[in-house]
PDB file of N, CA and C in Angstrom:
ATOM      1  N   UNK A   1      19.681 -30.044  41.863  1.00  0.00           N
ATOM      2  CA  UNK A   1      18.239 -29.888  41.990  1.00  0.00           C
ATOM      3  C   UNK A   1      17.817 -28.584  41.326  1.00  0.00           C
ATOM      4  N   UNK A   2      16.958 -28.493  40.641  1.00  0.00           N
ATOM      5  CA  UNK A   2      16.392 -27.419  39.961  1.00  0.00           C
ATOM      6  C   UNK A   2      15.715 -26.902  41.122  1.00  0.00           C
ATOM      7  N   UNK A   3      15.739 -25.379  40.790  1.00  0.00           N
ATOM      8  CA  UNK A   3      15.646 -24.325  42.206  1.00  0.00           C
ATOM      9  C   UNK A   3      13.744 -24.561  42.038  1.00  0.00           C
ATOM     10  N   UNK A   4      12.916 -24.444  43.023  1.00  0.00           N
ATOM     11  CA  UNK A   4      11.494 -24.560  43.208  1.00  0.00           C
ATOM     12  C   UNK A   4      11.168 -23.181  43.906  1.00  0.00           C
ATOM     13  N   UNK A   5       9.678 -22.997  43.717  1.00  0.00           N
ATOM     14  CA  UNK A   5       9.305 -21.911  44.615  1.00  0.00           C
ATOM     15  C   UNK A   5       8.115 -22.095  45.105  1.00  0.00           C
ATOM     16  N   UNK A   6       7.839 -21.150  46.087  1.00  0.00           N
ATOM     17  CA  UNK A   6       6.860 -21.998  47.201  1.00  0.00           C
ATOM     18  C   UNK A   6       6.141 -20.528  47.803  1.00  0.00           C
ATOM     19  N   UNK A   7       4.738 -20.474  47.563  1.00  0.00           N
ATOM     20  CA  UNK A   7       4.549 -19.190  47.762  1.00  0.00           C
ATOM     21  C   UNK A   7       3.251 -20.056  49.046  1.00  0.00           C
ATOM     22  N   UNK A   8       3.143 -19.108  50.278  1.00  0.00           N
ATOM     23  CA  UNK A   8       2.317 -19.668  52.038  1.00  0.00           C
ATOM     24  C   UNK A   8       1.733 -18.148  51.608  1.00  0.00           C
ATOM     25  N   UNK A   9      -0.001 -18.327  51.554  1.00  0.00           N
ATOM     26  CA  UNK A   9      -0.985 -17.349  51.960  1.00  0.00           C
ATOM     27  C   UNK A   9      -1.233 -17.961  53.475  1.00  0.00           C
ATOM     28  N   UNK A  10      -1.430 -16.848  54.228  1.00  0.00           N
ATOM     29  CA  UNK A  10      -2.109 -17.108  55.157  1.00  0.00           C
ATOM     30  C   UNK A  10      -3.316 -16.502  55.694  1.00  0.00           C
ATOM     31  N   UNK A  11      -4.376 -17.305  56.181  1.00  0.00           N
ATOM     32  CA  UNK A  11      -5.785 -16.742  55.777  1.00  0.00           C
ATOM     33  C   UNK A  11      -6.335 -17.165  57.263  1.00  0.00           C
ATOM     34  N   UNK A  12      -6.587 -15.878  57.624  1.00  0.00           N
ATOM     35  CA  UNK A  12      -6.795 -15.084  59.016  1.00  0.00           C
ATOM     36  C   UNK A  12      -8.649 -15.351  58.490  1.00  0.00           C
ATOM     37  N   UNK A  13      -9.532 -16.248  59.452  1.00  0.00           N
ATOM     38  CA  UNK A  13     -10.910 -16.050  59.284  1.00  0.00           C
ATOM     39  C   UNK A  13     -11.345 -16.022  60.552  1.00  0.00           C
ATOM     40  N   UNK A  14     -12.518 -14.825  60.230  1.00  0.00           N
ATOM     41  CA  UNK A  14     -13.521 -14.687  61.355  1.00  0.00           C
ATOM     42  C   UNK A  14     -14.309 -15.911  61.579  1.00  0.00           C
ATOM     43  N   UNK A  15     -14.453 -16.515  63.189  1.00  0.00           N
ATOM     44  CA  UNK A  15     -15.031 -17.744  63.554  1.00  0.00           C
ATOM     45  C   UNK A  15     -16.576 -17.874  62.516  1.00  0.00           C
ATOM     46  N   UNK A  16     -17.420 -17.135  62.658  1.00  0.00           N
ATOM     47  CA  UNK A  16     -18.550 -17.512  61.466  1.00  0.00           C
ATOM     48  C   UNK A  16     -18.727 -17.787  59.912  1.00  0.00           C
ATOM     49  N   UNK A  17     -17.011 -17.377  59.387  1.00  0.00           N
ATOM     50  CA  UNK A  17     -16.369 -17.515  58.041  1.00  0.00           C
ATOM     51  C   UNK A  17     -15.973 -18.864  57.793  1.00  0.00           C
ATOM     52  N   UNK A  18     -15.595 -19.470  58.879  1.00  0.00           N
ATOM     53  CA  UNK A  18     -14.823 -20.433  58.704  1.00  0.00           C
ATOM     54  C   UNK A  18     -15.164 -21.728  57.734  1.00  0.00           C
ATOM     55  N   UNK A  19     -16.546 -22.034  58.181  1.00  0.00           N
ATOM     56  CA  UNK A  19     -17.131 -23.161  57.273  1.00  0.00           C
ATOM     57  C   UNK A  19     -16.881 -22.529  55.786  1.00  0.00           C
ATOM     58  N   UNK A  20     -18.017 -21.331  55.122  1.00  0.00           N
ATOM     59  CA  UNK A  20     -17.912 -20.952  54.217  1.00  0.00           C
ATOM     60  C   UNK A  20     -16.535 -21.022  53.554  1.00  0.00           C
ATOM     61  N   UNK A  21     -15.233 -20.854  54.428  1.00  0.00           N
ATOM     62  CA  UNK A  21     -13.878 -20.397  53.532  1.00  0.00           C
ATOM     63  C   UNK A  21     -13.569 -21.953  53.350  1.00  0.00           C
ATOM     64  N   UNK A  22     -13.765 -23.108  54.004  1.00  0.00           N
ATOM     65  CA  UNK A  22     -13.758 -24.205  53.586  1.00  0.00           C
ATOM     66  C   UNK A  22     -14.514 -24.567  52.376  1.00  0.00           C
ATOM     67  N   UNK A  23     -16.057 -24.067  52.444  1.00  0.00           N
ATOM     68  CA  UNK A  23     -16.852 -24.306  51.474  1.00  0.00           C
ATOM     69  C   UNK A  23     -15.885 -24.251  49.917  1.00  0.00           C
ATOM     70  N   UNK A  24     -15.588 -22.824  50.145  1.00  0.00           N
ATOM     71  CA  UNK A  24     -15.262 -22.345  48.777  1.00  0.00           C
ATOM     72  C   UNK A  24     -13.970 -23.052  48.001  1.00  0.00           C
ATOM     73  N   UNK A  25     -12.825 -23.419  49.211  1.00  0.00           N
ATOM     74  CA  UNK A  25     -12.001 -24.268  48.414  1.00  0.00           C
ATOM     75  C   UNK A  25     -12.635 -25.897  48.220  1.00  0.00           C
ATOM     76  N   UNK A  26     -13.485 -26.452  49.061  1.00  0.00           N
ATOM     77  CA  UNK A  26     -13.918 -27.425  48.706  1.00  0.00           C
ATOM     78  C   UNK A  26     -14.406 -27.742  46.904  1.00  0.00           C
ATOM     79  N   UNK A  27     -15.214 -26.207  46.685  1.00  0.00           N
ATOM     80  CA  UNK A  27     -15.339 -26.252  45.662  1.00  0.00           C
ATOM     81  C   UNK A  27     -15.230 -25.002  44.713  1.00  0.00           C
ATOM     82  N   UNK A  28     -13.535 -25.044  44.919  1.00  0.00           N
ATOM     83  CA  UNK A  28     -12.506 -24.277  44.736  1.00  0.00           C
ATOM     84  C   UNK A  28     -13.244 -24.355  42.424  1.00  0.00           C
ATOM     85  N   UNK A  29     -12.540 -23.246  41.739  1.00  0.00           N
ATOM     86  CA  UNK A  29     -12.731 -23.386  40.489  1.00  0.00           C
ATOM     87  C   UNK A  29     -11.532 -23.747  39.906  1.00  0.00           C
ATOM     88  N   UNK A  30     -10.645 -24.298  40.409  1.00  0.00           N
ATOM     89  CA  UNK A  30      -9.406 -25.231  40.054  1.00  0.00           C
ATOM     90  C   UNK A  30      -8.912 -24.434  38.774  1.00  0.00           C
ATOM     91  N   UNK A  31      -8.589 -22.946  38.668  1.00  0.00           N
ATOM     92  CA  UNK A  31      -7.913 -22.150  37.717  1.00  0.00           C
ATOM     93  C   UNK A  31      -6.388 -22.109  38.241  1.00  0.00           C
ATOM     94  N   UNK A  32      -6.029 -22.264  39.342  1.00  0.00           N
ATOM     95  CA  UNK A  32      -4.665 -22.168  39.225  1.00  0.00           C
ATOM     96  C   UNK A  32      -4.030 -23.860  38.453  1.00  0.00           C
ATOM     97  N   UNK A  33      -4.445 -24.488  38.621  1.00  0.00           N
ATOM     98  CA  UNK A  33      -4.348 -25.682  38.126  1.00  0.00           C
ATOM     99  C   UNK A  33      -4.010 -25.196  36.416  1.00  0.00           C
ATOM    100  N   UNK A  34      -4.658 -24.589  35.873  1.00  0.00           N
ATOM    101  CA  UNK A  34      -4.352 -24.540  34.232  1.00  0.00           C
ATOM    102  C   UNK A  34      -3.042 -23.745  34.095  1.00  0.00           C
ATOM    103  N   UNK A  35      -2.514 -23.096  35.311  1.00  0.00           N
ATOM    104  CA  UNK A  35      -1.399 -21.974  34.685  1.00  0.00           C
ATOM    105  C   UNK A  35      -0.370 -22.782  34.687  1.00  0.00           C
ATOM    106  N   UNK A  36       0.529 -22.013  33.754  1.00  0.00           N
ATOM    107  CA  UNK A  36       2.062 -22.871  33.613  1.00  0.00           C
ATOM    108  C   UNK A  36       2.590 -22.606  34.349  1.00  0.00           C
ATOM    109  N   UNK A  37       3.356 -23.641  35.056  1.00  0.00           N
ATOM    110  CA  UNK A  37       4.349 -23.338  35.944  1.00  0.00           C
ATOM    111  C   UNK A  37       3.740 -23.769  37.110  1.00  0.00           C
ATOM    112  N   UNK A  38       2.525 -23.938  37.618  1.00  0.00           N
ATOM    113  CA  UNK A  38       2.442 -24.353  38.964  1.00  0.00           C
ATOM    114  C   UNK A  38       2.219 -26.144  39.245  1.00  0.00           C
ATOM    115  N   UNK A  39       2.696 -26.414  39.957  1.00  0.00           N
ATOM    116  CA  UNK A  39       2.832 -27.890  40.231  1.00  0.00           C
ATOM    117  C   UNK A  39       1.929 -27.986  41.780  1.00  0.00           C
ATOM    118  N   UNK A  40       1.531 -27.930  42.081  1.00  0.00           N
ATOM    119  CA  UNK A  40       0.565 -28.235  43.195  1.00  0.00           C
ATOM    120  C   UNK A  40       0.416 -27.136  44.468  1.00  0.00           C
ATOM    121  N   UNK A  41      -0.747 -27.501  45.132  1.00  0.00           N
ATOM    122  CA  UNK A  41      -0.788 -26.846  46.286  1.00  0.00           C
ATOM    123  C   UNK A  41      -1.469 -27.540  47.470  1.00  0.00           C
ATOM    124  N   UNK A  42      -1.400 -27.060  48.501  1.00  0.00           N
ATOM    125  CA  UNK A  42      -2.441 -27.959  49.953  1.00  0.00           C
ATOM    126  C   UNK A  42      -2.679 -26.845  50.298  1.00  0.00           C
ATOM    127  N   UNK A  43      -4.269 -27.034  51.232  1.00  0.00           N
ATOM    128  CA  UNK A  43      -4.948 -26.257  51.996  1.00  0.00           C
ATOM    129  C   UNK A  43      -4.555 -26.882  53.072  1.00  0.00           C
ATOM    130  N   UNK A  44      -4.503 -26.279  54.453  1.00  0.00           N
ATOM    131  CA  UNK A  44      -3.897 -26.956  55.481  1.00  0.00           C
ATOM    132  C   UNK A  44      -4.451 -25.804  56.495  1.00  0.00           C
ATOM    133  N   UNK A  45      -5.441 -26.625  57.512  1.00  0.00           N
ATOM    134  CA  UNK A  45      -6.637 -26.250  57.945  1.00  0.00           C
ATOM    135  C   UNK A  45      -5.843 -26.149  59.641  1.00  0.00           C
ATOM    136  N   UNK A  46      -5.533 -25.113  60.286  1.00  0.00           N
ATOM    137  CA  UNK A  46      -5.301 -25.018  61.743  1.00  0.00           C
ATOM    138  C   UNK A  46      -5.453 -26.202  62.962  1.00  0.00           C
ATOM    139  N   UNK A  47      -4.892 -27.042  63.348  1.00  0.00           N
ATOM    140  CA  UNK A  47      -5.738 -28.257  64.430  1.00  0.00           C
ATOM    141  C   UNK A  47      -6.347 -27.397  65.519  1.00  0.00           C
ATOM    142  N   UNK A  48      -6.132 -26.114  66.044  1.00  0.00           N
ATOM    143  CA  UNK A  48      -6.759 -24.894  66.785  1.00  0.00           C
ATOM    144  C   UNK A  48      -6.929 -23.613  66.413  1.00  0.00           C
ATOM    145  N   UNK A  49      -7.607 -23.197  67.168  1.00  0.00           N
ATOM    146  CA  UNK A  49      -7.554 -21.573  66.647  1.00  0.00           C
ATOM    147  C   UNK A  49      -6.641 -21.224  66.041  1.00  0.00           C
ATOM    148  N   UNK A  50      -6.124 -20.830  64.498  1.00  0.00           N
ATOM    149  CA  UNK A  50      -5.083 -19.966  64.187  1.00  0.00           C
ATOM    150  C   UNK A  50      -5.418 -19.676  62.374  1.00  0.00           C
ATOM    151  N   UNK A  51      -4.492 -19.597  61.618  1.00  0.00           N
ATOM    152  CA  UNK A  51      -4.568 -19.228  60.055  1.00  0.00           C
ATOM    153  C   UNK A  51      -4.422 -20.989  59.402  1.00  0.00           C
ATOM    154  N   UNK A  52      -5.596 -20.561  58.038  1.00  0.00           N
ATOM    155  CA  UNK A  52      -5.303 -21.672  57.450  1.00  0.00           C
ATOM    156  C   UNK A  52      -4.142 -21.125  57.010  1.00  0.00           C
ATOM    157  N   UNK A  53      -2.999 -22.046  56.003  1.00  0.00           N
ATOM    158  CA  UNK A  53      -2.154 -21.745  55.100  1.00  0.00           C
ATOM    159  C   UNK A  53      -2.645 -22.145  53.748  1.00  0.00           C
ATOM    160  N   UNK A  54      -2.110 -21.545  52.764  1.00  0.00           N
ATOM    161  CA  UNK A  54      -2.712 -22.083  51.143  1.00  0.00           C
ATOM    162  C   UNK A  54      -1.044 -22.422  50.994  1.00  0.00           C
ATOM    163  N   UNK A  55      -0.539 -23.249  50.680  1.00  0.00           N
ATOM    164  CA  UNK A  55       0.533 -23.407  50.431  1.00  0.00           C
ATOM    165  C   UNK A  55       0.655 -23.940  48.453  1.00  0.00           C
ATOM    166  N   UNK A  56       1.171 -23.214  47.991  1.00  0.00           N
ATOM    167  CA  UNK A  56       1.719 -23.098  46.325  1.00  0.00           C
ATOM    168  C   UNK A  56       2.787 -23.621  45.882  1.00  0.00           C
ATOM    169  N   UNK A  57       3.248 -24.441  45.203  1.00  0.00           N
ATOM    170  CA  UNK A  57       4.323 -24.705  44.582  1.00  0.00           C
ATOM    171  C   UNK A  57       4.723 -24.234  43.245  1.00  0.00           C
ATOM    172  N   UNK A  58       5.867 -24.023  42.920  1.00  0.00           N
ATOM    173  CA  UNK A  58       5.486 -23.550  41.511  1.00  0.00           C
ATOM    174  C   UNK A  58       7.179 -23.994  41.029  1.00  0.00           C
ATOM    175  N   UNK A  59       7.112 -23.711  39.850  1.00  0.00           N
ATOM    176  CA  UNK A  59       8.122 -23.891  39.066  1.00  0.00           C
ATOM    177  C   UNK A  59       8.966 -23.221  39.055  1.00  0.00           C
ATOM    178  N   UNK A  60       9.070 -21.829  39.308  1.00  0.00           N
ATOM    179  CA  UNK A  60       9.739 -20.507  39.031  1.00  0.00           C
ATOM    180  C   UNK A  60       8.736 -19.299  39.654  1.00  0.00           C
ATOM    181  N   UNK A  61       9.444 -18.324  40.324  1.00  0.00           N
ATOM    182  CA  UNK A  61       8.817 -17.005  41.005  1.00  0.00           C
ATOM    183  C   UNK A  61       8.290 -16.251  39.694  1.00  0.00           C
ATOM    184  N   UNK A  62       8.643 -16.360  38.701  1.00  0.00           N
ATOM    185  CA  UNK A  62       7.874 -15.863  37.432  1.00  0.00           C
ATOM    186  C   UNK A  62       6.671 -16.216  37.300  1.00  0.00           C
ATOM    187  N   UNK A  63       6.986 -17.853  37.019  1.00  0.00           N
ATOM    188  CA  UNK A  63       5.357 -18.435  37.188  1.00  0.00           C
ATOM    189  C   UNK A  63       4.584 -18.101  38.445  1.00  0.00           C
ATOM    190  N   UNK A  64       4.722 -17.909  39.264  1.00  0.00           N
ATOM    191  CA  UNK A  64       3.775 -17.830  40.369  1.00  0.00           C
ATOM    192  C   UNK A  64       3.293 -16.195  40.331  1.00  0.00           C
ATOM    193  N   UNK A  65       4.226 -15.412  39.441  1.00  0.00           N
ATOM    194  CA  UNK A  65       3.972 -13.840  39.761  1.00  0.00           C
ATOM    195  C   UNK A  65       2.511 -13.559  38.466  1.00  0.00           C
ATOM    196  N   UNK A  66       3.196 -14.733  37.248  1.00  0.00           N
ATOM    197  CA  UNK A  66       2.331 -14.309  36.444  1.00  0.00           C
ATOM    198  C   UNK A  66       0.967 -14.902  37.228  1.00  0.00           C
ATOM    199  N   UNK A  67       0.549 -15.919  38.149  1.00  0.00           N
ATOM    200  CA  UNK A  67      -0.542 -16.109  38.287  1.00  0.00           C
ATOM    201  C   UNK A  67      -0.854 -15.054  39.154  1.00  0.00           C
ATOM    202  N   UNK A  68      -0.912 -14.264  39.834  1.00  0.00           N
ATOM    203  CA  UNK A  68      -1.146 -13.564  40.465  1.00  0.00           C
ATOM    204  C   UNK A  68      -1.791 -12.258  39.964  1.00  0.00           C
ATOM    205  N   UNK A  69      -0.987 -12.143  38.550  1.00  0.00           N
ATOM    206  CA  UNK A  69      -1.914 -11.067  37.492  1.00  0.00           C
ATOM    207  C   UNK A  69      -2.490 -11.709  36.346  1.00  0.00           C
ATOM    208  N   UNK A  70      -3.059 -12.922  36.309  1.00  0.00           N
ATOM    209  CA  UNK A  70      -3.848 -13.123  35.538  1.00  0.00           C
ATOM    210  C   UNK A  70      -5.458 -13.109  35.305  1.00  0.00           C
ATOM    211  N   UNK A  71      -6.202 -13.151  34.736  1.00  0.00           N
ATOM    212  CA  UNK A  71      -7.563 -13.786  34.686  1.00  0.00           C
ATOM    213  C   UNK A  71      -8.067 -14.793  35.287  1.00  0.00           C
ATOM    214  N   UNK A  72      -7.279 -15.907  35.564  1.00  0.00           N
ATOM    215  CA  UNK A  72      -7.058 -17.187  36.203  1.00  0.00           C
ATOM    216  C   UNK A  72      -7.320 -16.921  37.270  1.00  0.00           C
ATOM    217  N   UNK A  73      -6.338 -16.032  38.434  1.00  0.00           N
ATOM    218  CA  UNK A  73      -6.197 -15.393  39.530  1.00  0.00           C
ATOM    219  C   UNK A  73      -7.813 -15.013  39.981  1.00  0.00           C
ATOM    220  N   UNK A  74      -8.100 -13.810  39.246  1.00  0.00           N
ATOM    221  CA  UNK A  74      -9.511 -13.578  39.538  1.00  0.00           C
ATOM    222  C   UNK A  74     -10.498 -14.411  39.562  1.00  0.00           C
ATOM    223  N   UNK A  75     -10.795 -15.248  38.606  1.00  0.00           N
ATOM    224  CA  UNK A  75     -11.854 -16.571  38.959  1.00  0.00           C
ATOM    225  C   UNK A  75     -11.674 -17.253  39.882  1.00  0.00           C
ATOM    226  N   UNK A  76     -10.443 -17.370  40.196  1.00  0.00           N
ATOM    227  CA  UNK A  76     -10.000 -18.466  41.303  1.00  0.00           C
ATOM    228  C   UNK A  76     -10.317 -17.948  42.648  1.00  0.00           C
ATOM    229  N   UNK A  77     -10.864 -16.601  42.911  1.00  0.00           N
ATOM    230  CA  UNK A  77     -10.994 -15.858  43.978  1.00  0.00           C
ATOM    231  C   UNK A  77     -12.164 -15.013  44.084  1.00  0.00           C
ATOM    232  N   UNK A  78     -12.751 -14.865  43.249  1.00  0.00           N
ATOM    233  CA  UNK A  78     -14.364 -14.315  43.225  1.00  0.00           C
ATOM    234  C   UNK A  78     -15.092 -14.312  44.009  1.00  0.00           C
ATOM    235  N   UNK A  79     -15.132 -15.292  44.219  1.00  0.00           N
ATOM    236  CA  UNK A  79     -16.069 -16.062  45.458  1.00  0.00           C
ATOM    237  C   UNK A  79     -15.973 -14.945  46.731  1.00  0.00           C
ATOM    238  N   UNK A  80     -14.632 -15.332  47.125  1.00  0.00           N
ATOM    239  CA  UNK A  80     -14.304 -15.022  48.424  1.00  0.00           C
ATOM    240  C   UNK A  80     -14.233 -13.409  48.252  1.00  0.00           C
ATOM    241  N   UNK A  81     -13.635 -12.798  46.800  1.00  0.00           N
ATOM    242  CA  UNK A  81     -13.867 -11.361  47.272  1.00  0.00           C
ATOM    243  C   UNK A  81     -15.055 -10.370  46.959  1.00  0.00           C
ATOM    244  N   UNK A  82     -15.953 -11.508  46.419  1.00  0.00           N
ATOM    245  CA  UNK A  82     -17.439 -11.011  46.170  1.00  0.00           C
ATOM    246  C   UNK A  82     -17.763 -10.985  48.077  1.00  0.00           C
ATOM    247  N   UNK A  83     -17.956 -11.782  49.062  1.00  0.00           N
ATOM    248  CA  UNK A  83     -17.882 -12.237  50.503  1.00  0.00           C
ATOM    249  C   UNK A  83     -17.294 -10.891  50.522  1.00  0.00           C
ATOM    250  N   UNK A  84     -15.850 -10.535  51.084  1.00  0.00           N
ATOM    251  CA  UNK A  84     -15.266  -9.273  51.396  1.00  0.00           C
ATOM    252  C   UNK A  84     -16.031  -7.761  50.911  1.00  0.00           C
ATOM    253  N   UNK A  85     -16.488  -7.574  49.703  1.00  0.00           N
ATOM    254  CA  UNK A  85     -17.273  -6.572  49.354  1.00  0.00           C
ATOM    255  C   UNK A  85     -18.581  -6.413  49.970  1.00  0.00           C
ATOM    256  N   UNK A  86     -19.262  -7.783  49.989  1.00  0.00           N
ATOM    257  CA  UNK A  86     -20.312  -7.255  50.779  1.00  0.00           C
ATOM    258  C   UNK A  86     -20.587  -7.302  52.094  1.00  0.00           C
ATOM    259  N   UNK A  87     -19.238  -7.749  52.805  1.00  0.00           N
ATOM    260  CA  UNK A  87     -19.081  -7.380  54.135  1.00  0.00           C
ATOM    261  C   UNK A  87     -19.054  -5.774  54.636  1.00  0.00           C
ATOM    262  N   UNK A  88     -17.779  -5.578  53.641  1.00  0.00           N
ATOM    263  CA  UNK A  88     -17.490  -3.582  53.531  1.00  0.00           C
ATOM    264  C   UNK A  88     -19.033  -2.861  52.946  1.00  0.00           C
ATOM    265  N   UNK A  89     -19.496  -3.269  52.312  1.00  0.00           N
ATOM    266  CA  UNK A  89     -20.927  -2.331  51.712  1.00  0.00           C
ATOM    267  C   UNK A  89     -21.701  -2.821  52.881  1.00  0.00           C
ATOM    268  N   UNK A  90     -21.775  -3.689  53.629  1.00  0.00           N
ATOM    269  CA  UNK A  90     -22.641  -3.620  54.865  1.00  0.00           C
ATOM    270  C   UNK A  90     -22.025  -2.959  56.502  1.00  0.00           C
ATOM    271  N   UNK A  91     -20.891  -2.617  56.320  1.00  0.00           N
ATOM    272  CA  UNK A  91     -20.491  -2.034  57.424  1.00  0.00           C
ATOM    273  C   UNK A  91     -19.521  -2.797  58.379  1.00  0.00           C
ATOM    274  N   UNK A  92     -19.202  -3.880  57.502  1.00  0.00           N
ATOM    275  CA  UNK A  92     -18.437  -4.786  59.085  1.00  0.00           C
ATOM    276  C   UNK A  92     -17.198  -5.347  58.486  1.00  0.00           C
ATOM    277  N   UNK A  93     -16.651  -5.665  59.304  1.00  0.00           N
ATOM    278  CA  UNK A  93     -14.727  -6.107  58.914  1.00  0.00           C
ATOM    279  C   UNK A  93     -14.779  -7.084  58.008  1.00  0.00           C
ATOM    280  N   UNK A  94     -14.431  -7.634  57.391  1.00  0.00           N
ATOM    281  CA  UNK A  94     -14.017  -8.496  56.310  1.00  0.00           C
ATOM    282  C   UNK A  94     -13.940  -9.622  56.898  1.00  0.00           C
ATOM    283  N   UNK A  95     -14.818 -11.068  56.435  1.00  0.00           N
ATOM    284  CA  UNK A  95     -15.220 -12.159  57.113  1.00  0.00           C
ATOM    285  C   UNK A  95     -13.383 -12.896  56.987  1.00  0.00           C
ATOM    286  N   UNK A  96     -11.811 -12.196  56.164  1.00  0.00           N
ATOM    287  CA  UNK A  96     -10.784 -13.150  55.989  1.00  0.00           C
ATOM    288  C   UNK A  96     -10.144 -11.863  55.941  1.00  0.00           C
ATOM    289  N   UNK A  97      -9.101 -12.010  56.133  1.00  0.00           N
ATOM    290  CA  UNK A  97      -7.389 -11.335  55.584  1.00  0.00           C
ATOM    291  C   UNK A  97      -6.453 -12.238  55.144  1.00  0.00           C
ATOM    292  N   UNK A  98      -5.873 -11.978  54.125  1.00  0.00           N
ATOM    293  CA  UNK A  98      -4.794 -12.378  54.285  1.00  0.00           C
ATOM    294  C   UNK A  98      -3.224 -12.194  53.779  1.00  0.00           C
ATOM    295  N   UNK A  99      -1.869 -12.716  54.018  1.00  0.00           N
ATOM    296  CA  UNK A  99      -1.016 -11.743  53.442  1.00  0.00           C
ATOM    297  C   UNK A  99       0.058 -13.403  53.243  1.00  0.00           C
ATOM    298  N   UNK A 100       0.950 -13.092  52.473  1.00  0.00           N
ATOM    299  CA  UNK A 100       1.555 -13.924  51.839  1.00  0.00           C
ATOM    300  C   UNK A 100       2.984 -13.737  52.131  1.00  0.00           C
ATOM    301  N   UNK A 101       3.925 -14.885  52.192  1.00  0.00           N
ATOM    302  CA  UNK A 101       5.350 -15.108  52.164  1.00  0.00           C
ATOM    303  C   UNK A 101       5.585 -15.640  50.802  1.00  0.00           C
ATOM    304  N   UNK A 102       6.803 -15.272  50.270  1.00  0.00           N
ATOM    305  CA  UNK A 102       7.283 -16.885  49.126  1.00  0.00           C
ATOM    306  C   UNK A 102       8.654 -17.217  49.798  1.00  0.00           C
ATOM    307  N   UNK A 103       8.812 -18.402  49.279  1.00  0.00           N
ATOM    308  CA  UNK A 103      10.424 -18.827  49.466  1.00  0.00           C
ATOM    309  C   UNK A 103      11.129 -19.571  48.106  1.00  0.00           C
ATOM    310  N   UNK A 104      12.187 -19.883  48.681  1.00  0.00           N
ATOM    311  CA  UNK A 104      13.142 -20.466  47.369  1.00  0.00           C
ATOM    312  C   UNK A 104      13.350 -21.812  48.163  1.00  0.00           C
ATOM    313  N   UNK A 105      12.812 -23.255  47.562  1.00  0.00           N
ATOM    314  CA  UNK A 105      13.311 -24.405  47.931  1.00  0.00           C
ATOM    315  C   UNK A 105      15.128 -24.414  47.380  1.00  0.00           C
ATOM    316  N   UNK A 106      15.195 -24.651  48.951  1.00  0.00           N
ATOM    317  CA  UNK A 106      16.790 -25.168  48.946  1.00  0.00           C
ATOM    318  C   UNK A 106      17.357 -26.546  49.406  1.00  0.00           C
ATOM    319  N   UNK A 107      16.366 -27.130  50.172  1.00  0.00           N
ATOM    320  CA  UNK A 107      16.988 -28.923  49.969  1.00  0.00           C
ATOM    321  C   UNK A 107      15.382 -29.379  50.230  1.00  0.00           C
ATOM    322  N   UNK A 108      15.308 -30.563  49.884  1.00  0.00           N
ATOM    323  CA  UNK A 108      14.061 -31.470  50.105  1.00  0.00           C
ATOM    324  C   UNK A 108      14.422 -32.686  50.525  1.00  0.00           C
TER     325      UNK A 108
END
């Protein structure tokens, strides 16, 4: 089996964020989609209170690193960190957090 990689954001939202952070992947700008190397992802929405996950697949930890510093990267996230800025320029915590794992697929 050719080795896979698998990068889990997890995205911590404040209860009044929540629709909106749906909004935005609903109508997500589908830039990770053009980079090489990535083969799919799911949004995968809490059944209770807790973190969505963004779950990434990718081809290689290269590919997934280069998306992370690309141009791509930034469009694909605007949205949400235009939201975060003008939370901080108005005085209040950030409507999301979030922080990331990767792994190495080893059986499927």
């Amino acid at each position: 089996m050719d080795k896979k990689f698998v990068a889990i954001n997890y995205i911590a939202c404040e209860t009044h964020y929540r629709d909106r952070f749906e909004q935005l992947f609903a109508t997500r700008a589908h830039a990770i989609d053009r980079m090489p190397g990535f083969v799919d992802m799911q949004v995968l929405k809490p059944s209770q209170d807790g973190e969505y996950l963004i779950v990434s697949h990718w081809e290689s930890e290269e590919a997934f690193k280069k998306w992370t510093n690309s141009p791509e990267f930034i469009e694909g996230h605007k949205r949400g960190f235009e939201d975060i800025r003008q939370a901080r320029e108005r005085g209040e915590k950030p409507p999301m957090s979030s922080s990331f794992k990767t792994y190495e697929v080893i059986a499927k």
